[in-house]
Structure formats: C-alpha cells, structure tokens
PDB file of N, CA and C in Angstrom:
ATOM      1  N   UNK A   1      94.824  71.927 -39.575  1.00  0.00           N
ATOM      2  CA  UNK A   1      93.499  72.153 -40.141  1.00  0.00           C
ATOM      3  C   UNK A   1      92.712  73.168 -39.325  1.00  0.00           C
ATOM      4  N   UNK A   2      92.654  72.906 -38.096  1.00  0.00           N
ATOM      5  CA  UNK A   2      91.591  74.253 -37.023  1.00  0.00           C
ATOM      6  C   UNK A   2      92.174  75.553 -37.385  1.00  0.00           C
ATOM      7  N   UNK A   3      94.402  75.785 -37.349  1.00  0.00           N
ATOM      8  CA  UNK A   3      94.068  76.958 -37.627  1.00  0.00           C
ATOM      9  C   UNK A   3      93.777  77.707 -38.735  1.00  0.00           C
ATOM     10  N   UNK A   4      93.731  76.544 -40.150  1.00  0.00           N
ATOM     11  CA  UNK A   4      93.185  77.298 -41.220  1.00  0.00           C
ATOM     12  C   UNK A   4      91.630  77.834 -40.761  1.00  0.00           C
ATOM     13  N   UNK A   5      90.808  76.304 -40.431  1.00  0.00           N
ATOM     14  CA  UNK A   5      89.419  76.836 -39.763  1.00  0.00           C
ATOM     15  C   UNK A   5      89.451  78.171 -39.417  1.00  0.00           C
ATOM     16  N   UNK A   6      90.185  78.973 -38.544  1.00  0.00           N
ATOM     17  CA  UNK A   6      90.423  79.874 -37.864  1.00  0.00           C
ATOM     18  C   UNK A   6      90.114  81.014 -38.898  1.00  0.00           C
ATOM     19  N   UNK A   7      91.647  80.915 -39.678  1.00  0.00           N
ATOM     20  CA  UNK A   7      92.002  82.060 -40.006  1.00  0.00           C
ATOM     21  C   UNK A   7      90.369  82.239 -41.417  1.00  0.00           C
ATOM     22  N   UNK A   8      90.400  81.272 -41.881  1.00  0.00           N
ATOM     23  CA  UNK A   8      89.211  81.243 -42.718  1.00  0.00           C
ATOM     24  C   UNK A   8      87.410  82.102 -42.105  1.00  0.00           C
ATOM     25  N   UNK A   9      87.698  81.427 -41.010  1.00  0.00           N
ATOM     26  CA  UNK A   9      86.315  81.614 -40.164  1.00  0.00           C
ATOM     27  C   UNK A   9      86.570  83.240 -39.866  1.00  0.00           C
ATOM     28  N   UNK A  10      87.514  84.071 -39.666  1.00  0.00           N
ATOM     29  CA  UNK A  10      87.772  85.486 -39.447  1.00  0.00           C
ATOM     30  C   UNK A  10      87.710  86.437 -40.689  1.00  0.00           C
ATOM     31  N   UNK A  11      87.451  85.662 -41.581  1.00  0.00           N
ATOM     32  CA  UNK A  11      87.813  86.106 -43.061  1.00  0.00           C
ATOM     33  C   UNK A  11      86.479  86.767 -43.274  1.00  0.00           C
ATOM     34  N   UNK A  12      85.394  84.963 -42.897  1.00  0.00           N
ATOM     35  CA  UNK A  12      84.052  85.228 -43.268  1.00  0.00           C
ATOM     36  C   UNK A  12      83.734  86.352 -42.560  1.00  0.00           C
ATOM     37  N   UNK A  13      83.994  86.149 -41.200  1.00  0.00           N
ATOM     38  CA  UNK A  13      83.225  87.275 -40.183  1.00  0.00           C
ATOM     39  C   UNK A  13      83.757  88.598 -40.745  1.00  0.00           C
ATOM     40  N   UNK A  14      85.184  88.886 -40.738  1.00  0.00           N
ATOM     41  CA  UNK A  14      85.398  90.515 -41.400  1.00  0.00           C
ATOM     42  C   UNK A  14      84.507  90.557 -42.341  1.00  0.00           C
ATOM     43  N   UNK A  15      84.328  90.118 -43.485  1.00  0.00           N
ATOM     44  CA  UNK A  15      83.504  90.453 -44.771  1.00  0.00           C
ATOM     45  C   UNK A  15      82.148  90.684 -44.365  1.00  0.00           C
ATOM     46  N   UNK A  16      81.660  89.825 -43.194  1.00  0.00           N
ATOM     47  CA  UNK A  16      80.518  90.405 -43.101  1.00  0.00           C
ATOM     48  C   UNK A  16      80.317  91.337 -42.037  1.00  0.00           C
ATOM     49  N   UNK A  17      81.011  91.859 -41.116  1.00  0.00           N
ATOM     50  CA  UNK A  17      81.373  93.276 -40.636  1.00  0.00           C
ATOM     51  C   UNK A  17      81.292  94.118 -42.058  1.00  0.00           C
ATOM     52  N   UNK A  18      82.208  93.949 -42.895  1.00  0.00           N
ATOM     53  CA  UNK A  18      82.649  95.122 -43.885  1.00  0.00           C
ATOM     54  C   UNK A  18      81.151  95.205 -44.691  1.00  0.00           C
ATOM     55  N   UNK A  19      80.404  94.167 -44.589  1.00  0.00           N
ATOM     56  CA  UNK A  19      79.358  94.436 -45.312  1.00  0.00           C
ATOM     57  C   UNK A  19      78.556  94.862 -44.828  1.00  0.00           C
ATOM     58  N   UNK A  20      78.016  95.051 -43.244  1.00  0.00           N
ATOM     59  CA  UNK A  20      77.465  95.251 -42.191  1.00  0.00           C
ATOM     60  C   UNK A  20      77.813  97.083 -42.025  1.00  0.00           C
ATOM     61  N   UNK A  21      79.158  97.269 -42.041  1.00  0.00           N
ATOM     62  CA  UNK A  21      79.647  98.730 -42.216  1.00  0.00           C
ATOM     63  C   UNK A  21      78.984  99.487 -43.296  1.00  0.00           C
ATOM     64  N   UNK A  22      79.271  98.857 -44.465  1.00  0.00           N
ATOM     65  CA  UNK A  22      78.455  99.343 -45.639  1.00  0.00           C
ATOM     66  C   UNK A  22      77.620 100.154 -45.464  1.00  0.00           C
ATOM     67  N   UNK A  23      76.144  99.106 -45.443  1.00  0.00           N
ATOM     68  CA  UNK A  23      74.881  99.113 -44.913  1.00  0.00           C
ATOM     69  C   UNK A  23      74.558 100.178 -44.440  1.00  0.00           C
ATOM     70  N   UNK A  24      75.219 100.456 -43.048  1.00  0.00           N
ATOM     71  CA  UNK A  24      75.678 101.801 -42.080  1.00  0.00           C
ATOM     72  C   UNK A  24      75.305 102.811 -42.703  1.00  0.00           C
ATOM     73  N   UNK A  25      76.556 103.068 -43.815  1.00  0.00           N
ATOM     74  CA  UNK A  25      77.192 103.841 -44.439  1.00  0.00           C
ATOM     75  C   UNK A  25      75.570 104.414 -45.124  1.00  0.00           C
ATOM     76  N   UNK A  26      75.648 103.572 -45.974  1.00  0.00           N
ATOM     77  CA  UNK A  26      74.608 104.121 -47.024  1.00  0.00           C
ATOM     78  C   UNK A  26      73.477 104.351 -46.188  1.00  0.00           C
ATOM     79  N   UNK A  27      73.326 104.210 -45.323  1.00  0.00           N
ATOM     80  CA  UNK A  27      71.593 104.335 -44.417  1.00  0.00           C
ATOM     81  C   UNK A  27      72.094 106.208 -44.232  1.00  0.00           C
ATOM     82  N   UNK A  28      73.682 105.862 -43.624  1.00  0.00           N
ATOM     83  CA  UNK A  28      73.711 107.648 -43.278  1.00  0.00           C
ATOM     84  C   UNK A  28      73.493 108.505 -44.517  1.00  0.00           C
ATOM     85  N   UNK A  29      73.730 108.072 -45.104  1.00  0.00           N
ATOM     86  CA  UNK A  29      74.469 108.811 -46.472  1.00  0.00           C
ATOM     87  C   UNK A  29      73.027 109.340 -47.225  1.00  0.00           C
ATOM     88  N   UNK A  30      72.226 108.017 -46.940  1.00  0.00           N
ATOM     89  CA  UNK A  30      71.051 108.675 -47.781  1.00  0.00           C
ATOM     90  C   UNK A  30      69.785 108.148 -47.060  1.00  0.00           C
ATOM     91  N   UNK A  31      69.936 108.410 -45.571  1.00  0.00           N
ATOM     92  CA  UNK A  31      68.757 108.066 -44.410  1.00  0.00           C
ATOM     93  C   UNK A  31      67.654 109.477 -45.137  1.00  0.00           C
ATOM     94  N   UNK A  32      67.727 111.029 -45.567  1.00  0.00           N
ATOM     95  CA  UNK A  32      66.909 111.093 -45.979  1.00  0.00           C
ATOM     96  C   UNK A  32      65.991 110.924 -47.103  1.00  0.00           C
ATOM     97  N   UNK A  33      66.506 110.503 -48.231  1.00  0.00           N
ATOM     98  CA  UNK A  33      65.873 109.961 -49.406  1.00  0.00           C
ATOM     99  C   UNK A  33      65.127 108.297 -48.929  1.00  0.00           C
ATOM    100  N   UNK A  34      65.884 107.736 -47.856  1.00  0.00           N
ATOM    101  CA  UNK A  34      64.887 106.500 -48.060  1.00  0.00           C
ATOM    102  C   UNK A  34      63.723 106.811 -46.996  1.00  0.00           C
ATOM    103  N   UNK A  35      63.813 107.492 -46.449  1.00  0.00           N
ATOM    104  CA  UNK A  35      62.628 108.245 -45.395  1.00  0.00           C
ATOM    105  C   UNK A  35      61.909 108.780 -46.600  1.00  0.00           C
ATOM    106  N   UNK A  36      61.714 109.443 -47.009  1.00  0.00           N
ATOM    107  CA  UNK A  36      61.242 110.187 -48.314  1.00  0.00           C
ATOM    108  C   UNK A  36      60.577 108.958 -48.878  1.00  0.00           C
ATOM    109  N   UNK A  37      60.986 107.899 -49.079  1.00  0.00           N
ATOM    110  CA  UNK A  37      60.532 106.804 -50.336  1.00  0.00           C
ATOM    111  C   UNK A  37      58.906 106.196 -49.333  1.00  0.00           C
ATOM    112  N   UNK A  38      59.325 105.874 -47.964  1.00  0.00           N
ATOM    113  CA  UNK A  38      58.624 105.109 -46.963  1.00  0.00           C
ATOM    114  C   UNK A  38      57.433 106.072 -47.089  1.00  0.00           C
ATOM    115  N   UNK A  39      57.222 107.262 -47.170  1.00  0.00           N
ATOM    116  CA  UNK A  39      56.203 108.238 -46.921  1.00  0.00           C
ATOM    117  C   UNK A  39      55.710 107.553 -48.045  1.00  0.00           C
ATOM    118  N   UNK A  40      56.573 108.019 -49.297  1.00  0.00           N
ATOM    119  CA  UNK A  40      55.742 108.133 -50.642  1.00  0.00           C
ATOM    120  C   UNK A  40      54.722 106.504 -50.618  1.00  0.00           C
ATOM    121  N   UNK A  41      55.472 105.451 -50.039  1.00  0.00           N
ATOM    122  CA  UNK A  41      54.584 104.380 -50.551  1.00  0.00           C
ATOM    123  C   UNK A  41      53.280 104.115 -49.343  1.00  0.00           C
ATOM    124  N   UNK A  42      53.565 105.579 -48.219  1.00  0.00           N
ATOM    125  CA  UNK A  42      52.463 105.254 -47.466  1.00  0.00           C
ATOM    126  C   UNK A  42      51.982 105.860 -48.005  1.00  0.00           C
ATOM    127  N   UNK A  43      51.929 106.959 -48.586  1.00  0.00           N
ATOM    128  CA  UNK A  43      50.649 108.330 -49.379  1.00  0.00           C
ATOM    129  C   UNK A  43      49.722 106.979 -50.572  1.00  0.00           C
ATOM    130  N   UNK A  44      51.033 106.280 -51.433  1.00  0.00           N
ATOM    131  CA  UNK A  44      50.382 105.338 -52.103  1.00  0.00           C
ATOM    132  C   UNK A  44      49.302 104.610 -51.827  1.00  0.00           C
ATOM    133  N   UNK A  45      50.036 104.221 -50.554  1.00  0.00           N
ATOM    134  CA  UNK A  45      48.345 103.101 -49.723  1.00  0.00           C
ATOM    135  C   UNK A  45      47.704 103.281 -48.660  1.00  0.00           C
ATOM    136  N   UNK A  46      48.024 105.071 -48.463  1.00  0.00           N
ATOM    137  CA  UNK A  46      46.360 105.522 -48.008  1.00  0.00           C
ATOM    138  C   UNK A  46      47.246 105.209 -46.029  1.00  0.00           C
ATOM    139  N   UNK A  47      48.692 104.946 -46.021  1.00  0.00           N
ATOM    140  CA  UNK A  47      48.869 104.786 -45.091  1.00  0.00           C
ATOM    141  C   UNK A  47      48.046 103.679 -44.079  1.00  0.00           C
ATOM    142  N   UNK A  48      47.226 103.055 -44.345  1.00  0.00           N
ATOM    143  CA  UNK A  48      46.479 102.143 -43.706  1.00  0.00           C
ATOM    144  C   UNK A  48      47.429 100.279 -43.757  1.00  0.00           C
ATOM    145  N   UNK A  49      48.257 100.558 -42.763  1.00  0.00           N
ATOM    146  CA  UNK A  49      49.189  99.692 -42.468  1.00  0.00           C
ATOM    147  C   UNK A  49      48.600  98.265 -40.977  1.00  0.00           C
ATOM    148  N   UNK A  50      48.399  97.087 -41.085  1.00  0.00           N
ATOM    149  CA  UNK A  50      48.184  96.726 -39.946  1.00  0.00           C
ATOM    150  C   UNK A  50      48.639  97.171 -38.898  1.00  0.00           C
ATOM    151  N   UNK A  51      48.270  96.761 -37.966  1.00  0.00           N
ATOM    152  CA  UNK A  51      48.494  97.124 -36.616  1.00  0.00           C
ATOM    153  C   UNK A  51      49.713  96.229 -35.985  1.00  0.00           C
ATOM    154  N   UNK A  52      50.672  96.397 -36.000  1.00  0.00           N
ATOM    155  CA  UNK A  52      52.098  95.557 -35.400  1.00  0.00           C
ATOM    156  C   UNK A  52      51.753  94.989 -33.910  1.00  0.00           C
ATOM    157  N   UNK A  53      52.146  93.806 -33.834  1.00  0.00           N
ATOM    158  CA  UNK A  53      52.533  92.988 -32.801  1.00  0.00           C
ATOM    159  C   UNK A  53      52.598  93.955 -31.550  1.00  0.00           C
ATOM    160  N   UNK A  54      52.575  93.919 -30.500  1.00  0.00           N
ATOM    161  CA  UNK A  54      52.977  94.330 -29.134  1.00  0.00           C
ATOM    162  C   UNK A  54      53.188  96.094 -29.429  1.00  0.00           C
ATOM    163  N   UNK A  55      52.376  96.379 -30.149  1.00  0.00           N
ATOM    164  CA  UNK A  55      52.557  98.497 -30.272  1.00  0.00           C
ATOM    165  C   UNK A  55      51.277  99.224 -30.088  1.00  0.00           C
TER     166      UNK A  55
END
C-alpha cells in the first residue's frame, strides 16, 4: 500500500509541477500583453490603489 502511496503521491506532485511549468510558460509568452491589461485597469481606476502592507 505505501508504495502505491508513493508512486501515486509523485503523480500528484509532477502534475502540479507540469501545471506550475505552464503558468511559467504563458507569463513568458505573453508577460507583455498582461502588463498592458494591469495599466489599462489602472487608467480605469484613476490608478488610486491602497497603500500595501510593509511598502
């Protein structure tokens, strides 16, 4: 039974590496269009964002 546990429990973790890779991926792929989006919804609201924790 543990080493199914095992081999099961490595399964989950790859998939969520591979999904984790993804993520990556698409941030490179289209880091400038979602930069682009973040502006647009600050122009939307005047940029007047609270003030963050410890900044």
């Amino acid at each position: 039974m543990s080493d199914r546990r095992k081999v099961w429990d490595n399964l989950v973790t790859q998939k969520r590496a591979d999904q984790l890779g993804d993520m990556v991926e698409l941030w490179k792929h289209n880091q400038e269009a979602i930069e682009a989006f973040g502006r647009f919804i600050l122009q939307i609201f005047g940029g007047n964002l609270p003030q963050l924790p410890g900044s």
